[in-house]
PDB file of N, CA and C in Angstrom:
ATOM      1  N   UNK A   1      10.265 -90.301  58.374  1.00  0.00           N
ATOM      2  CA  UNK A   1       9.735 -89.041  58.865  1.00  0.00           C
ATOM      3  C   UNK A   1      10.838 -88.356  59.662  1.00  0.00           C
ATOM      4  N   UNK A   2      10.740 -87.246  59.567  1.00  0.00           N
ATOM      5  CA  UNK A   2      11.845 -86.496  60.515  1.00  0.00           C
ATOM      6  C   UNK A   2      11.360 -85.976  61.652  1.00  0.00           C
ATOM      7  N   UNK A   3      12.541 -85.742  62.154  1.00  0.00           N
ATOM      8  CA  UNK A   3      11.805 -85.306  63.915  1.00  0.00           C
ATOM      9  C   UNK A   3      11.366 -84.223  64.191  1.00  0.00           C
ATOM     10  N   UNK A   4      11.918 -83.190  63.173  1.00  0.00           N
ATOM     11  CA  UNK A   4      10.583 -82.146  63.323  1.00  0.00           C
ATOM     12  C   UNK A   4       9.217 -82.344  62.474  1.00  0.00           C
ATOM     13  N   UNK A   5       9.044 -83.150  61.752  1.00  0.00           N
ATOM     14  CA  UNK A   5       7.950 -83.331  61.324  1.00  0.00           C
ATOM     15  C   UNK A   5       7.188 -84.255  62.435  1.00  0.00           C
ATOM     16  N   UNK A   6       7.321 -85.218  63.218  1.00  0.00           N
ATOM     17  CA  UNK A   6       7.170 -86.341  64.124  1.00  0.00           C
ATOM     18  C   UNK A   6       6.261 -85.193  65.133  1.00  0.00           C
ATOM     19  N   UNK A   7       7.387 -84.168  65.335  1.00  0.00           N
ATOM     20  CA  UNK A   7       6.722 -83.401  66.591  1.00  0.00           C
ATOM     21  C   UNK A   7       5.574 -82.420  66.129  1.00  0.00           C
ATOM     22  N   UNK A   8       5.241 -82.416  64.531  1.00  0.00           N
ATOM     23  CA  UNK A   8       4.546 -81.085  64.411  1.00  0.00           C
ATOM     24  C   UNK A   8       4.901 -80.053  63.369  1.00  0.00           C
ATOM     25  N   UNK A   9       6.556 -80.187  63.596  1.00  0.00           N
ATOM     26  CA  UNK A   9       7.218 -79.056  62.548  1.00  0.00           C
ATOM     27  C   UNK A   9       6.756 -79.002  61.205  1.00  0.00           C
ATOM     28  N   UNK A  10       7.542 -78.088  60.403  1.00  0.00           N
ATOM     29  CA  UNK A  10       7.187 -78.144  59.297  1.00  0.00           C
ATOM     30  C   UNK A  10       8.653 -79.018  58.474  1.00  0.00           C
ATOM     31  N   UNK A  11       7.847 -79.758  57.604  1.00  0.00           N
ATOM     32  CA  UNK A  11       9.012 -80.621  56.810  1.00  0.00           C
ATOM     33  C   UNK A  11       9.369 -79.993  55.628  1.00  0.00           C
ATOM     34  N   UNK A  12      10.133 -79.442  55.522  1.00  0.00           N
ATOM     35  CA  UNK A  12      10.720 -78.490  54.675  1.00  0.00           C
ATOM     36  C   UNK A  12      10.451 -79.041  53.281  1.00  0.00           C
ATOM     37  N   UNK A  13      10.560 -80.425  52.811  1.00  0.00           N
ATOM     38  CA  UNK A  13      10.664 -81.014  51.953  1.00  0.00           C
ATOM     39  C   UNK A  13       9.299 -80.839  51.218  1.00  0.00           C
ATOM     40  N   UNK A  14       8.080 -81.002  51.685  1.00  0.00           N
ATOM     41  CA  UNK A  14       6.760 -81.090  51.195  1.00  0.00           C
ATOM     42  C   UNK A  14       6.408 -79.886  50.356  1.00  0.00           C
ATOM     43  N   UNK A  15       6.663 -78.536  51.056  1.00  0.00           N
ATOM     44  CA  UNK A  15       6.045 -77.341  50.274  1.00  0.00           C
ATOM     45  C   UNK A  15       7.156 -77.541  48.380  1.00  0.00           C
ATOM     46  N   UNK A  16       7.906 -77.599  48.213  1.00  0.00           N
ATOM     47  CA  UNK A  16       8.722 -77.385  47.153  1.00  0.00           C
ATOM     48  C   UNK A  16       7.963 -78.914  46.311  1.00  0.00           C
ATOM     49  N   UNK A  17       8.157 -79.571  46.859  1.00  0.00           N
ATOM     50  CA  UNK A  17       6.958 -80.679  46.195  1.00  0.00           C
ATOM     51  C   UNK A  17       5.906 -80.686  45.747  1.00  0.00           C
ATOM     52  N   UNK A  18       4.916 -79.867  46.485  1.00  0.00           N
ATOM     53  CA  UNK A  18       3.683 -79.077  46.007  1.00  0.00           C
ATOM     54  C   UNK A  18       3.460 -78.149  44.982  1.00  0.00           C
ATOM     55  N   UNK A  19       4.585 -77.296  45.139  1.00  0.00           N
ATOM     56  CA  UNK A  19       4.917 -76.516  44.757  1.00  0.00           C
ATOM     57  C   UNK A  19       4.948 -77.016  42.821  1.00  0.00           C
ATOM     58  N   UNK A  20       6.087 -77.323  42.616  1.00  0.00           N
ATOM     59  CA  UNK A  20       6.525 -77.766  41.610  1.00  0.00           C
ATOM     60  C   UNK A  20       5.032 -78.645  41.138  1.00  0.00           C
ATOM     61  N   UNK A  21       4.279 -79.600  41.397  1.00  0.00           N
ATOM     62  CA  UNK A  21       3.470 -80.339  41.246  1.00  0.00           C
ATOM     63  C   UNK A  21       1.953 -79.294  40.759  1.00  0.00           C
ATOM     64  N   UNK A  22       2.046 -78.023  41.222  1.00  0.00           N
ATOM     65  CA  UNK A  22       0.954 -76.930  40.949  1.00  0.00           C
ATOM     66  C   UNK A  22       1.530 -76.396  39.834  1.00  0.00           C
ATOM     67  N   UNK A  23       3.212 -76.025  39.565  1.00  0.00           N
ATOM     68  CA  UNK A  23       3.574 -75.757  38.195  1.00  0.00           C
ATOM     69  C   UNK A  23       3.421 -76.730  36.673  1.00  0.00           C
ATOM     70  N   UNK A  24       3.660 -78.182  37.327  1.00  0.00           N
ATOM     71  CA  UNK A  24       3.616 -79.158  36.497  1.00  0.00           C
ATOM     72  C   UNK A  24       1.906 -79.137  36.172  1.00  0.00           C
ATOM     73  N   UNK A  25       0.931 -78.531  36.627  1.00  0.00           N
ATOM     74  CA  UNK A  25      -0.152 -78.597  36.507  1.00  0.00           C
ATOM     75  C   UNK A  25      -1.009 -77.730  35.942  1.00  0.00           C
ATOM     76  N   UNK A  26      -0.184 -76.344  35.910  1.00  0.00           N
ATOM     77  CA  UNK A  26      -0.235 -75.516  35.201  1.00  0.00           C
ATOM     78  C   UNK A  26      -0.035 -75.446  33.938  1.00  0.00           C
ATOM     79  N   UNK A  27       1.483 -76.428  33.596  1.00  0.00           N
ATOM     80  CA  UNK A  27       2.039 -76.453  32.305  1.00  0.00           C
ATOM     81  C   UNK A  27       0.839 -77.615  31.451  1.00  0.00           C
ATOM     82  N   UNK A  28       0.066 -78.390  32.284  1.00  0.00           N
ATOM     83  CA  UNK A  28      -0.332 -79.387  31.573  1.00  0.00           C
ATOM     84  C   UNK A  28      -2.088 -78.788  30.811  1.00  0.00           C
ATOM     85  N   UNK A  29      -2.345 -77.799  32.175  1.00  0.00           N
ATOM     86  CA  UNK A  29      -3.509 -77.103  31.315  1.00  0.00           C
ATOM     87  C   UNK A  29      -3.207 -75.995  30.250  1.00  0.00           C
ATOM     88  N   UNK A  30      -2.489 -75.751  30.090  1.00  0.00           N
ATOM     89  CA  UNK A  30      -1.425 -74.920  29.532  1.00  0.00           C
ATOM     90  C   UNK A  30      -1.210 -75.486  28.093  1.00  0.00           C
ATOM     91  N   UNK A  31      -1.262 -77.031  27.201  1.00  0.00           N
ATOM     92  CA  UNK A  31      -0.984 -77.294  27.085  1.00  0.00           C
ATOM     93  C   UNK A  31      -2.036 -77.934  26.092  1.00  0.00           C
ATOM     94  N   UNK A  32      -3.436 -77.896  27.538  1.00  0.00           N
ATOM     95  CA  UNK A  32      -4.775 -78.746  27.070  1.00  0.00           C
ATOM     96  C   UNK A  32      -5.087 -77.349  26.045  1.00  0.00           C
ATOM     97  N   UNK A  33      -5.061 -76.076  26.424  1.00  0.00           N
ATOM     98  CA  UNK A  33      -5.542 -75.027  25.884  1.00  0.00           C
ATOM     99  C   UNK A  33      -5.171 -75.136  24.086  1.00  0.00           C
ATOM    100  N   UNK A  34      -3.703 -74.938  24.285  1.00  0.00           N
ATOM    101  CA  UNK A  34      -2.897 -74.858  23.514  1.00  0.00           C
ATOM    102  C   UNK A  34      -3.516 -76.241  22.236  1.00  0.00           C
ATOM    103  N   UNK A  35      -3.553 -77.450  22.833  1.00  0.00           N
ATOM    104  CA  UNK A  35      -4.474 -78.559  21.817  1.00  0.00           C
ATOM    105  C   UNK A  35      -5.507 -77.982  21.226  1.00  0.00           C
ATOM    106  N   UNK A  36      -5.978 -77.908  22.404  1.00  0.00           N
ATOM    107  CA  UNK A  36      -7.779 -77.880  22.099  1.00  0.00           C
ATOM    108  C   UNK A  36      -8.056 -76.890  20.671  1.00  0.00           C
ATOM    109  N   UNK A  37      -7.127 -75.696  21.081  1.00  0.00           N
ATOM    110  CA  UNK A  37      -6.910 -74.489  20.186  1.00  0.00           C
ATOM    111  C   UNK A  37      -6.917 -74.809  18.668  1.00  0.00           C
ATOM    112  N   UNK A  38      -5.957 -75.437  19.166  1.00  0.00           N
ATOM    113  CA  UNK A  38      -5.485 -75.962  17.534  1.00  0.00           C
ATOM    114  C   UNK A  38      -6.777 -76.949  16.724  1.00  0.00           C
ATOM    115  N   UNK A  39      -7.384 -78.096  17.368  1.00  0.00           N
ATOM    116  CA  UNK A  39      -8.110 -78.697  17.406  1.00  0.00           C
ATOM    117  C   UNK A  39      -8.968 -77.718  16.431  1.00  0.00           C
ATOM    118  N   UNK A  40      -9.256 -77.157  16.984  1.00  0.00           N
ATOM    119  CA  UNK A  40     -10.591 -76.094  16.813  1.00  0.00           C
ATOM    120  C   UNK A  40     -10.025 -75.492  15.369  1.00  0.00           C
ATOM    121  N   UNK A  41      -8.851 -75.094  15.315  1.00  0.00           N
ATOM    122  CA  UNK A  41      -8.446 -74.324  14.241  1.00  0.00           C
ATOM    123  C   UNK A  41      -8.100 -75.145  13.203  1.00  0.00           C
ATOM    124  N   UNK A  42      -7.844 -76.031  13.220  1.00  0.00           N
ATOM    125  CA  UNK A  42      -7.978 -77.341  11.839  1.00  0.00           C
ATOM    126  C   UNK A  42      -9.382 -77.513  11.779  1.00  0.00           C
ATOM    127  N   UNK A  43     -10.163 -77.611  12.597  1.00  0.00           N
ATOM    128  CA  UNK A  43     -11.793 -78.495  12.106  1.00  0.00           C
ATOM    129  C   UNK A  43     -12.307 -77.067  11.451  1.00  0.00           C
ATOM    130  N   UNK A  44     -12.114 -76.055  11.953  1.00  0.00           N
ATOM    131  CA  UNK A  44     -13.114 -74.713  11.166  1.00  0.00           C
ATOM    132  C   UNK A  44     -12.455 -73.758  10.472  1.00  0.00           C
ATOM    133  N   UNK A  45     -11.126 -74.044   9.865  1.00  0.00           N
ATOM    134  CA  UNK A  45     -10.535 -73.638   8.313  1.00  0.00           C
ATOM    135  C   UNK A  45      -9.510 -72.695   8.742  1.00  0.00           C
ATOM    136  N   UNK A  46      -8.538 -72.482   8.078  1.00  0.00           N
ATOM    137  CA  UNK A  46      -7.139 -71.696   8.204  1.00  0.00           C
ATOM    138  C   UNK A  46      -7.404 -70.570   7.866  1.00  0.00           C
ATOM    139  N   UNK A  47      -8.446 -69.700   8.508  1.00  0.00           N
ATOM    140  CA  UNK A  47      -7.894 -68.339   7.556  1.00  0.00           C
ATOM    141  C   UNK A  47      -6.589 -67.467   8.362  1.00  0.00           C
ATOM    142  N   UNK A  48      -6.891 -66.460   7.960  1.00  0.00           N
ATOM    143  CA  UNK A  48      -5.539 -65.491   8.808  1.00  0.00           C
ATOM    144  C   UNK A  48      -5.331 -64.828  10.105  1.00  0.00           C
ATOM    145  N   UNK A  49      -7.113 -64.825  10.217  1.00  0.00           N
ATOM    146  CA  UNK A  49      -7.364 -64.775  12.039  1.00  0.00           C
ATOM    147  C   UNK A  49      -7.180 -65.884  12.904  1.00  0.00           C
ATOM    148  N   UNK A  50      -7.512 -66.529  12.305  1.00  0.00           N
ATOM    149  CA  UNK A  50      -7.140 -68.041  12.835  1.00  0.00           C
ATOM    150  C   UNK A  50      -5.496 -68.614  13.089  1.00  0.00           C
ATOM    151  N   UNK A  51      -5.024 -68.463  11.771  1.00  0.00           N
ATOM    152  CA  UNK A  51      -3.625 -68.300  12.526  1.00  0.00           C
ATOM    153  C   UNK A  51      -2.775 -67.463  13.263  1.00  0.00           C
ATOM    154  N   UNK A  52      -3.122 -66.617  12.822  1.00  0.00           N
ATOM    155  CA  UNK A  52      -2.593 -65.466  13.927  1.00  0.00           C
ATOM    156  C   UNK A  52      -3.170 -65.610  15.785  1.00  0.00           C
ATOM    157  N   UNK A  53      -4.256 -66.100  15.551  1.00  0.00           N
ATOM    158  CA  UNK A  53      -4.742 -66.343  17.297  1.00  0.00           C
ATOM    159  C   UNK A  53      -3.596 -67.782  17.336  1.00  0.00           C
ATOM    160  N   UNK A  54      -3.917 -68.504  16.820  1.00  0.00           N
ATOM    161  CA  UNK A  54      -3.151 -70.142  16.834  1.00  0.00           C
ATOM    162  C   UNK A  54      -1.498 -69.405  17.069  1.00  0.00           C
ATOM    163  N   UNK A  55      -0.993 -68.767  16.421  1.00  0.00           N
ATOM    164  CA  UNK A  55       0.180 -68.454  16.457  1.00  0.00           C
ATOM    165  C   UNK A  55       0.598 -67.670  17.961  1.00  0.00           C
ATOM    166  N   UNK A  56      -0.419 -66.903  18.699  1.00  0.00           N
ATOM    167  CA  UNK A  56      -0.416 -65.960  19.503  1.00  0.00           C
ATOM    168  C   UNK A  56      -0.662 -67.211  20.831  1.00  0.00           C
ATOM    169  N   UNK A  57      -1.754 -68.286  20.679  1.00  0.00           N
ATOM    170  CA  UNK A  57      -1.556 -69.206  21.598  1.00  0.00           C
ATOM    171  C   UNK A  57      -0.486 -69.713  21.400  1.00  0.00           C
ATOM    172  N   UNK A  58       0.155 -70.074  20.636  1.00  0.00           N
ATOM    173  CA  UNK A  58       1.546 -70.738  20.945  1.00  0.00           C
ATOM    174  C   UNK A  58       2.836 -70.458  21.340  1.00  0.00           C
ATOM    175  N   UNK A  59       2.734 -69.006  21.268  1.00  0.00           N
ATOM    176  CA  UNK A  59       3.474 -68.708  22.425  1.00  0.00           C
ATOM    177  C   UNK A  59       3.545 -67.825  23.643  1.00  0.00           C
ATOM    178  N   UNK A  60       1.958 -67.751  23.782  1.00  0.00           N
ATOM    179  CA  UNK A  60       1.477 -67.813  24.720  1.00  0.00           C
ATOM    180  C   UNK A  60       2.415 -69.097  26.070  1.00  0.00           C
ATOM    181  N   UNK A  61       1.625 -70.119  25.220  1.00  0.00           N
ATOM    182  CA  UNK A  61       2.290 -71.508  25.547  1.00  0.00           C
ATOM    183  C   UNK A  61       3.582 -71.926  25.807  1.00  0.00           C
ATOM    184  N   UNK A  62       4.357 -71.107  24.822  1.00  0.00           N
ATOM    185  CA  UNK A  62       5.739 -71.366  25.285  1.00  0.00           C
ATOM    186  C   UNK A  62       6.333 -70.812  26.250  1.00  0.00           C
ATOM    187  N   UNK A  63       5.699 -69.217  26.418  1.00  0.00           N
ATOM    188  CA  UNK A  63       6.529 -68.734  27.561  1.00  0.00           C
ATOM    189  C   UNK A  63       6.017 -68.930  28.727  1.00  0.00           C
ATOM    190  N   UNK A  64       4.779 -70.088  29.168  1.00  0.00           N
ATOM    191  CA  UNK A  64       4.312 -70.641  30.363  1.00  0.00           C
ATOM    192  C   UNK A  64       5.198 -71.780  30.450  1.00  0.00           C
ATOM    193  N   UNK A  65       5.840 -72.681  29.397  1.00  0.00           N
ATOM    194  CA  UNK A  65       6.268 -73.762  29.810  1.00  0.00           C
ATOM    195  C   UNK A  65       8.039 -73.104  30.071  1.00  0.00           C
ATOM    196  N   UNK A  66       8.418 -72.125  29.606  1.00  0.00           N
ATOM    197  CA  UNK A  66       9.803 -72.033  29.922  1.00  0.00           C
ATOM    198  C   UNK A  66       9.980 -71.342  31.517  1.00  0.00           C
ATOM    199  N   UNK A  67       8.763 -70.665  31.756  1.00  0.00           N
ATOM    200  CA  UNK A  67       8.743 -70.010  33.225  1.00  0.00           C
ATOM    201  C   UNK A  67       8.954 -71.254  34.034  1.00  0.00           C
ATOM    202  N   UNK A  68       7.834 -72.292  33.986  1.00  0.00           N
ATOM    203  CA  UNK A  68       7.335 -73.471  34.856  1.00  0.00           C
ATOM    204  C   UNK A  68       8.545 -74.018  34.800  1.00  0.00           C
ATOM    205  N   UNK A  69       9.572 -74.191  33.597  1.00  0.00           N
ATOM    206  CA  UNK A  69      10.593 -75.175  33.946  1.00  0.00           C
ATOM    207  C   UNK A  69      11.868 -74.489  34.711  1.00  0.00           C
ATOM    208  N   UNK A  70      11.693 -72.991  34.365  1.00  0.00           N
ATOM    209  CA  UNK A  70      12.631 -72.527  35.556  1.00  0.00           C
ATOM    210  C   UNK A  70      12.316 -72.473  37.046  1.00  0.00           C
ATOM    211  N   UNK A  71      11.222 -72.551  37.285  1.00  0.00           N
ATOM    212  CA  UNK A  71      10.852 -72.328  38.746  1.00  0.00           C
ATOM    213  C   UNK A  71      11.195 -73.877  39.018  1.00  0.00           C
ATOM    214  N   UNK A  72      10.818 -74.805  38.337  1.00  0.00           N
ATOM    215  CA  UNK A  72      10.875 -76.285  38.539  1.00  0.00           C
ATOM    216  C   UNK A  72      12.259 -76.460  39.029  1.00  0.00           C
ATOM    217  N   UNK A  73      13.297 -76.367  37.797  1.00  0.00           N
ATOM    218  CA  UNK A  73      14.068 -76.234  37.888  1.00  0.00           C
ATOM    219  C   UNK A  73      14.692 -75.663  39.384  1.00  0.00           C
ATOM    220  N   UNK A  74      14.356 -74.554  39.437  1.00  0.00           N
ATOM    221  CA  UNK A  74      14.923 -73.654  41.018  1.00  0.00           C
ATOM    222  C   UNK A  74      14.406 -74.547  42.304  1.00  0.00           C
ATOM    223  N   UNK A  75      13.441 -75.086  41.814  1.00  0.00           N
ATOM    224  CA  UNK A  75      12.835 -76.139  43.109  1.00  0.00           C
ATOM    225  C   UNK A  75      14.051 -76.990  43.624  1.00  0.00           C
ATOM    226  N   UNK A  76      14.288 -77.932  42.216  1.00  0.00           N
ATOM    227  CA  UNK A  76      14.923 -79.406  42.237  1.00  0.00           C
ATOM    228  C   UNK A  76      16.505 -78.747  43.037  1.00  0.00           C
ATOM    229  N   UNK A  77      16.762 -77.586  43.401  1.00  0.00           N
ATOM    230  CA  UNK A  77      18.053 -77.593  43.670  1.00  0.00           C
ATOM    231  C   UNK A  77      17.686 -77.276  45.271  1.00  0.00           C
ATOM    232  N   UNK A  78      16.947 -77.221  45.861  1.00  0.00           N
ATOM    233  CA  UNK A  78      16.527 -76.781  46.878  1.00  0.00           C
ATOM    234  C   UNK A  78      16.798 -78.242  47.889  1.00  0.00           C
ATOM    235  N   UNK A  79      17.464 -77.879  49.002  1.00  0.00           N
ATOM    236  CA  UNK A  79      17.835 -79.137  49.974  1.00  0.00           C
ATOM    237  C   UNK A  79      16.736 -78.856  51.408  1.00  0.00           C
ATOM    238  N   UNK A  80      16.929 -78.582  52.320  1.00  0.00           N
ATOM    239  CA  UNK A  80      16.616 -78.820  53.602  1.00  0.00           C
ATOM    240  C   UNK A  80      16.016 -77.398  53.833  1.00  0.00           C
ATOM    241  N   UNK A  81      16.737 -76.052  53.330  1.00  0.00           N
ATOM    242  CA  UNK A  81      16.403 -75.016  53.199  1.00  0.00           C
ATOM    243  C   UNK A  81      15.065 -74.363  52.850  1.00  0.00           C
ATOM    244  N   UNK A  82      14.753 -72.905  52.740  1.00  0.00           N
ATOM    245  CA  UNK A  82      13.871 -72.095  52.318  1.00  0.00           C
ATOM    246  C   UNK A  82      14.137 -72.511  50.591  1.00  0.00           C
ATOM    247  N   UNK A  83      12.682 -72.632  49.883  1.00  0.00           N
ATOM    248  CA  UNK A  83      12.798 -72.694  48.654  1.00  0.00           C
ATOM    249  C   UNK A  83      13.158 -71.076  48.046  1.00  0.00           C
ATOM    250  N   UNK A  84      13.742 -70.583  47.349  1.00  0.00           N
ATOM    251  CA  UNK A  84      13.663 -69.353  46.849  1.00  0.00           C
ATOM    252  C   UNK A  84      12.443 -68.362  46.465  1.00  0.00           C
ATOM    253  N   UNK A  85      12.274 -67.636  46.711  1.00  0.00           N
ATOM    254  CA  UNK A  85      10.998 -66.823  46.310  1.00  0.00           C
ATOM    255  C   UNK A  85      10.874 -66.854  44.853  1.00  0.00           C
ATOM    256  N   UNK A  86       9.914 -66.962  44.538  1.00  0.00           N
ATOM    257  CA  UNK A  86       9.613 -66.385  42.851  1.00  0.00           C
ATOM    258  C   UNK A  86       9.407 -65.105  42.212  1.00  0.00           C
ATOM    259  N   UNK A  87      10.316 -64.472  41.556  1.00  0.00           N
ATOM    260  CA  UNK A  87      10.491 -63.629  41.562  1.00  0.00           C
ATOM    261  C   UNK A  87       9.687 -62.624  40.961  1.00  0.00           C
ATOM    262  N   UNK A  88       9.243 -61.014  41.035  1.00  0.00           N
ATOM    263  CA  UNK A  88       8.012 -60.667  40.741  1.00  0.00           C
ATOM    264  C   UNK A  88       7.700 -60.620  39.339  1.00  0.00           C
ATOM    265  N   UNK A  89       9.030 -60.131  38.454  1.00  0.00           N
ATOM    266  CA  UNK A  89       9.279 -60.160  37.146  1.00  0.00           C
ATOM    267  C   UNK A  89       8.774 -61.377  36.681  1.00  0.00           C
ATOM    268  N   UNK A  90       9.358 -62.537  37.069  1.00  0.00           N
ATOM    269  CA  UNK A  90       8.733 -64.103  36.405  1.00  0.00           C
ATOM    270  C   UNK A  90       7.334 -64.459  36.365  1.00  0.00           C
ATOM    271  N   UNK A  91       6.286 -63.820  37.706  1.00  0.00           N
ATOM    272  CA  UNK A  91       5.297 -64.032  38.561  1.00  0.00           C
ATOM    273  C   UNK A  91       4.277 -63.221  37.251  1.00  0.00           C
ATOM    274  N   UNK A  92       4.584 -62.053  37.034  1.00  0.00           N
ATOM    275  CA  UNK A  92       3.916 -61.438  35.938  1.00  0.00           C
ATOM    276  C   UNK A  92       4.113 -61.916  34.660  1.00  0.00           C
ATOM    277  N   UNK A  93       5.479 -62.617  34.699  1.00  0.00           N
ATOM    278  CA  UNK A  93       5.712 -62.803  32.767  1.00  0.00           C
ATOM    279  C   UNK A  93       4.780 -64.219  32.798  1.00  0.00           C
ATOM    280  N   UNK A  94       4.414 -65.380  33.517  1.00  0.00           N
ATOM    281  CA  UNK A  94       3.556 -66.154  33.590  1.00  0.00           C
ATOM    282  C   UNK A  94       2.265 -66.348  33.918  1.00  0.00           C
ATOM    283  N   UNK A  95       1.578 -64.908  33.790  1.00  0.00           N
ATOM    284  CA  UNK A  95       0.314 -64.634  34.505  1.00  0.00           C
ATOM    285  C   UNK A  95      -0.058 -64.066  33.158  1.00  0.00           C
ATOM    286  N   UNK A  96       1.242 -62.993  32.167  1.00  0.00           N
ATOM    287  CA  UNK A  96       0.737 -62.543  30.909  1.00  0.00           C
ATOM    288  C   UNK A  96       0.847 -64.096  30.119  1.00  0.00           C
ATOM    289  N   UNK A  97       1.764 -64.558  30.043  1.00  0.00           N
ATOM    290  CA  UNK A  97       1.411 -65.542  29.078  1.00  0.00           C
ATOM    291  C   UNK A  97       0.351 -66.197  29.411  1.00  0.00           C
ATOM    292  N   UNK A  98      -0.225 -67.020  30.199  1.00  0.00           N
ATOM    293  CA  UNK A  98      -1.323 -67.362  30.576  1.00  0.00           C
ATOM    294  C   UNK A  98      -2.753 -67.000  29.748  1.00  0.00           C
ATOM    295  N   UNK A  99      -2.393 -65.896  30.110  1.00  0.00           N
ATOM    296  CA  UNK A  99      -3.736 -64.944  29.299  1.00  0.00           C
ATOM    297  C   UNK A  99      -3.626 -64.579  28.109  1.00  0.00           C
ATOM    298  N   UNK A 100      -1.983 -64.673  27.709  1.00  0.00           N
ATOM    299  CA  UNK A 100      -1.967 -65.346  25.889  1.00  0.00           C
ATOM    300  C   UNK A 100      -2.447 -66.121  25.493  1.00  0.00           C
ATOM    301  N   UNK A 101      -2.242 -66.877  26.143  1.00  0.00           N
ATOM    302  CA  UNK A 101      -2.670 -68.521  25.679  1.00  0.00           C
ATOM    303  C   UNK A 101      -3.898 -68.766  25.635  1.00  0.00           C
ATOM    304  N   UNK A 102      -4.532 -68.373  26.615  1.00  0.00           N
ATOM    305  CA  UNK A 102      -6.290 -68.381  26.470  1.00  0.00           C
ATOM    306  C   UNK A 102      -6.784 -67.094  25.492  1.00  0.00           C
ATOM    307  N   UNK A 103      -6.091 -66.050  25.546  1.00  0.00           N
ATOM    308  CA  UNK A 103      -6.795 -64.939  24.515  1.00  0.00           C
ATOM    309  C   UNK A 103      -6.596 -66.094  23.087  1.00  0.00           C
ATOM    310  N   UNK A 104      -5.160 -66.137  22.683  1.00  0.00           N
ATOM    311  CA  UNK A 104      -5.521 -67.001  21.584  1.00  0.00           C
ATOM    312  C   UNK A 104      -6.094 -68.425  21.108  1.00  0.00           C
ATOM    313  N   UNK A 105      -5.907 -68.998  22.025  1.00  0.00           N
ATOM    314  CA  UNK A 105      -7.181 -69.835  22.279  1.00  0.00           C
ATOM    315  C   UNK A 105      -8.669 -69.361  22.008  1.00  0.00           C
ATOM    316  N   UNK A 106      -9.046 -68.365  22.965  1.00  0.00           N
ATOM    317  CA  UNK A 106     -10.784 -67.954  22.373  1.00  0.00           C
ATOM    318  C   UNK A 106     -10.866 -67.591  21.010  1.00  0.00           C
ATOM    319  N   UNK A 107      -9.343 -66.465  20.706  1.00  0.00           N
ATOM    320  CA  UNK A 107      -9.267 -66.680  18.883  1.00  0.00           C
ATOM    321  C   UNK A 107      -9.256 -67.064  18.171  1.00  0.00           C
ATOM    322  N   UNK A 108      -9.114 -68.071  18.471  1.00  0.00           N
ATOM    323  CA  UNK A 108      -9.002 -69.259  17.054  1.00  0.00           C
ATOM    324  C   UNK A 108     -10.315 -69.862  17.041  1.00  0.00           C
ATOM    325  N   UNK A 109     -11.412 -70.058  18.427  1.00  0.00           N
ATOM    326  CA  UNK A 109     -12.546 -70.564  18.481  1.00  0.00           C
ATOM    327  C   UNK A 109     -13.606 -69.877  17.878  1.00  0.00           C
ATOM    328  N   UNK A 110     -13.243 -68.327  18.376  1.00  0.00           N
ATOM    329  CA  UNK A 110     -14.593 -67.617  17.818  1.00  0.00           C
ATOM    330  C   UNK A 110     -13.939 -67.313  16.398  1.00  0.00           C
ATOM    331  N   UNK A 111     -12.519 -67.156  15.924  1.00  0.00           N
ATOM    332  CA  UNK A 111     -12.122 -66.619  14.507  1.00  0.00           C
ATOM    333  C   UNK A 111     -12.893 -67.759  13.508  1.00  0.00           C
TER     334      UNK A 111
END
């Protein structure tokens, strides 16, 4: 334990830990969607709506897991310091994919 943590402080180390651990958690539902999707779109037949949602979740999917591994990434370099802010551009490009991923997800369920 460190001695500003001992007294109260804040341990610099914990938030970027969390942090990263809420991205890694993101990527993993991220991921369940992205299955499940598919799941769904093999058991109730290939037509062209179907792949096109399947296709639209997947990269949906991808551009959540390449955000998550850059922020991850930006974490793991982080020492004793302020972790870096996330930037607003990234903050939105992973909030739209997100909602790719589930729009095509519900597409492929109800297609």
């Amino acid at each position: 334990m460190t001695p500003g943590a001992a007294a109260g402080g804040r341990d610099p180390g914990l938030q970027p830990e969390r942090t990263r651990l809420a991205w890694r958690r993101t990527t993993l539902a991220s991921t369940v969607v992205a299955v499940l999707a598919g799941k769904a779109g093999l058991a109730g037949g290939a037509s062209v709506g179907v792949l096109v949602a399947g296709a639209v979740c997947g990269a949906g999917w991808v551009g959540v897991l390449v955000v998550a591994h850059r922020r991850i990434r930006g974490l793991a370099g982080v020492g004793a310091g302020q972790p870096a802010r996330l930037a607003f551009r990234w903050a939105v490009a992973v909030v739209v994919c997100v909602l790719v991923t589930v729009g095509g997800g519900v597409g492929v369920v109800l297609g």
